[in-house]
Protein backbone atom coordinates (compact mmCIF):
# COMPACT_ATOMS: atom_id res chain seq x y z
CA UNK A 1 -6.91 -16.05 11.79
CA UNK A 2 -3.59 -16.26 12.78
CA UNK A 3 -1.73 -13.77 14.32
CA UNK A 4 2.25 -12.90 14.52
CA UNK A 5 3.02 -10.29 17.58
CA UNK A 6 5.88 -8.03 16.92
CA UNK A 7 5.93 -5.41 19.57
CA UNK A 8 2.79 -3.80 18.75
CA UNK A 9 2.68 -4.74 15.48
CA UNK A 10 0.52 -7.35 14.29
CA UNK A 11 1.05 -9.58 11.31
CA UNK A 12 -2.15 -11.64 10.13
CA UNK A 13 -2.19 -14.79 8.14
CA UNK A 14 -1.62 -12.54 4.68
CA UNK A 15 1.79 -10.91 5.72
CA UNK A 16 -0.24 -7.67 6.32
CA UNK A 17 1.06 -5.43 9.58
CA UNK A 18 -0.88 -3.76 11.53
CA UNK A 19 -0.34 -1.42 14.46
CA UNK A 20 -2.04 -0.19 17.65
CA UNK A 21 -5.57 -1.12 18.99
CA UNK A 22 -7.65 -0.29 16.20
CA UNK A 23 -5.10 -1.98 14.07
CA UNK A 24 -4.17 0.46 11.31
CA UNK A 25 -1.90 -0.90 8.51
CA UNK A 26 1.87 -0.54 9.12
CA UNK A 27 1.85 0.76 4.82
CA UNK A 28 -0.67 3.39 6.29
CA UNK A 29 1.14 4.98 8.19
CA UNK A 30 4.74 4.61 5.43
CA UNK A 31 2.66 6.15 3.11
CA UNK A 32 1.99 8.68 5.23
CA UNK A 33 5.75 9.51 6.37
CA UNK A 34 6.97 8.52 2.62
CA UNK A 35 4.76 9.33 0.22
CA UNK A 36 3.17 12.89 1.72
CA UNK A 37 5.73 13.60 3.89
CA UNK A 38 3.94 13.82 7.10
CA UNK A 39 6.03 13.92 10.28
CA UNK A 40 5.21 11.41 12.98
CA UNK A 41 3.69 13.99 15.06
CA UNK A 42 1.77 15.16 11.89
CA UNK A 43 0.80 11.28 11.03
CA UNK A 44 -0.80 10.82 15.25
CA UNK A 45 -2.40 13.55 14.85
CA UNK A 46 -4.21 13.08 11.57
CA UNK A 47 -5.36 9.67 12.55
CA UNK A 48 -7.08 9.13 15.77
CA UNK A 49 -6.78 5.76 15.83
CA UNK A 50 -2.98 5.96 16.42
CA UNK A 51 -0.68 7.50 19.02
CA UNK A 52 2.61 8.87 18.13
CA UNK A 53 3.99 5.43 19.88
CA UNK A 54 2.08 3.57 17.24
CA UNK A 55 3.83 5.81 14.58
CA UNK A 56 7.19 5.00 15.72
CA UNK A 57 6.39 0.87 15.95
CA UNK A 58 5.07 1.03 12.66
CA UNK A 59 8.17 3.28 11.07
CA UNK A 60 10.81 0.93 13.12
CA UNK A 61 8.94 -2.61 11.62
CA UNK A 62 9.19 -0.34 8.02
CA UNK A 63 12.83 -0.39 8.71
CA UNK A 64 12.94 -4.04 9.43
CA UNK A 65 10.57 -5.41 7.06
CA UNK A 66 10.94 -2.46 4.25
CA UNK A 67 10.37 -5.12 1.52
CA UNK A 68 7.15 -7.00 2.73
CA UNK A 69 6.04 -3.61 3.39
CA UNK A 70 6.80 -2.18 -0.04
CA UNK A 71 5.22 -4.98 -1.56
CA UNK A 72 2.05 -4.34 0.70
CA UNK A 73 1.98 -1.04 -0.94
CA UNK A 74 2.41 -1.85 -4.43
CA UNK A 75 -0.24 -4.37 -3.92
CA UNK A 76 -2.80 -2.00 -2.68
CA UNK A 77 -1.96 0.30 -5.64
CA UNK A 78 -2.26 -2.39 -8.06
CA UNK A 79 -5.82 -2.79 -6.46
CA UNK A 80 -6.94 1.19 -6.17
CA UNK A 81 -5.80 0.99 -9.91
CA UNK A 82 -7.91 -1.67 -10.78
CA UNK A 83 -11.05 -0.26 -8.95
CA UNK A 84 -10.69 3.07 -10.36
CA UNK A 85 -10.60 1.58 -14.03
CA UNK A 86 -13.88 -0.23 -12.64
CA UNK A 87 -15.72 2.98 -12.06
CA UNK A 88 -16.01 4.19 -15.63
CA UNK A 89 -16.20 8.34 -14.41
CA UNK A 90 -12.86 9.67 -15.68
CA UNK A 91 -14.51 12.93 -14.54
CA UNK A 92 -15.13 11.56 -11.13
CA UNK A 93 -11.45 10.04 -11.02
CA UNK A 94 -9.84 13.38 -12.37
CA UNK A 95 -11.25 15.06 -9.60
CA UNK A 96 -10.35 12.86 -6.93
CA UNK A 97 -6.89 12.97 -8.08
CA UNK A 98 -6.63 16.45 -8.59
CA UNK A 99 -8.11 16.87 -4.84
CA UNK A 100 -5.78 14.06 -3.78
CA UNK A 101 -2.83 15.95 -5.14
CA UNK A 102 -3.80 19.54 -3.65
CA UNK A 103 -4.17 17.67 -0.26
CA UNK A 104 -0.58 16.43 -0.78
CA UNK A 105 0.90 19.22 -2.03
CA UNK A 106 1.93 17.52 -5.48
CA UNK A 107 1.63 20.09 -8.77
């Protein structure tokens, strides 16, 4: 595999980023600031596997690379869409996206 270093940010042979020794994805944590409105305190402390340094790296490549990012994103929805049409269990996927929602706050 080969490997782009940005910083701390990694970019693998895909265009994916990924931040921080245990290399979380870069749309991880934008999804996290963007999407539920975490903090970057809030977003280091809900994942171990970043520190708040790693938050800021990832959020300052975001504002550098906003549209590979964004397409990351809409990529990985495109996917979670497809599995969950896959699964057959509306039942199952109304309840994960009703506790999804509670967890983010979203009516």
């Amino acid at each position: 595999m080969t490997t782009i270093a940005v910083g701390q940010v990694e970019v693998d042979h895909r265009g994916v980023a990924y931040v921080g020794p245990a290399r979380m994805k870069v749309s991880h944590i934008v999804r996290a600031r963007t999407s539920w409105g975490l903090s970057p305190e809030e977003i280091a402390e809900a994942y171990d596997s970043v520190t708040l340094s790693d938050v800021f790296t990832a959020l300052a490549y975001y504002a550098s690379h906003q549209a590979a990012v964004d397409a990351q994103i809409t990529t990985e929805d495109a996917r979670t869409d497809e599995l969950r049409a896959q699964t057959g269990n509306p039942a199952l996927q109304a309840r994960l996206r009703r506790l999804a929602d509670e967890k983010s706050g979203t009516p």
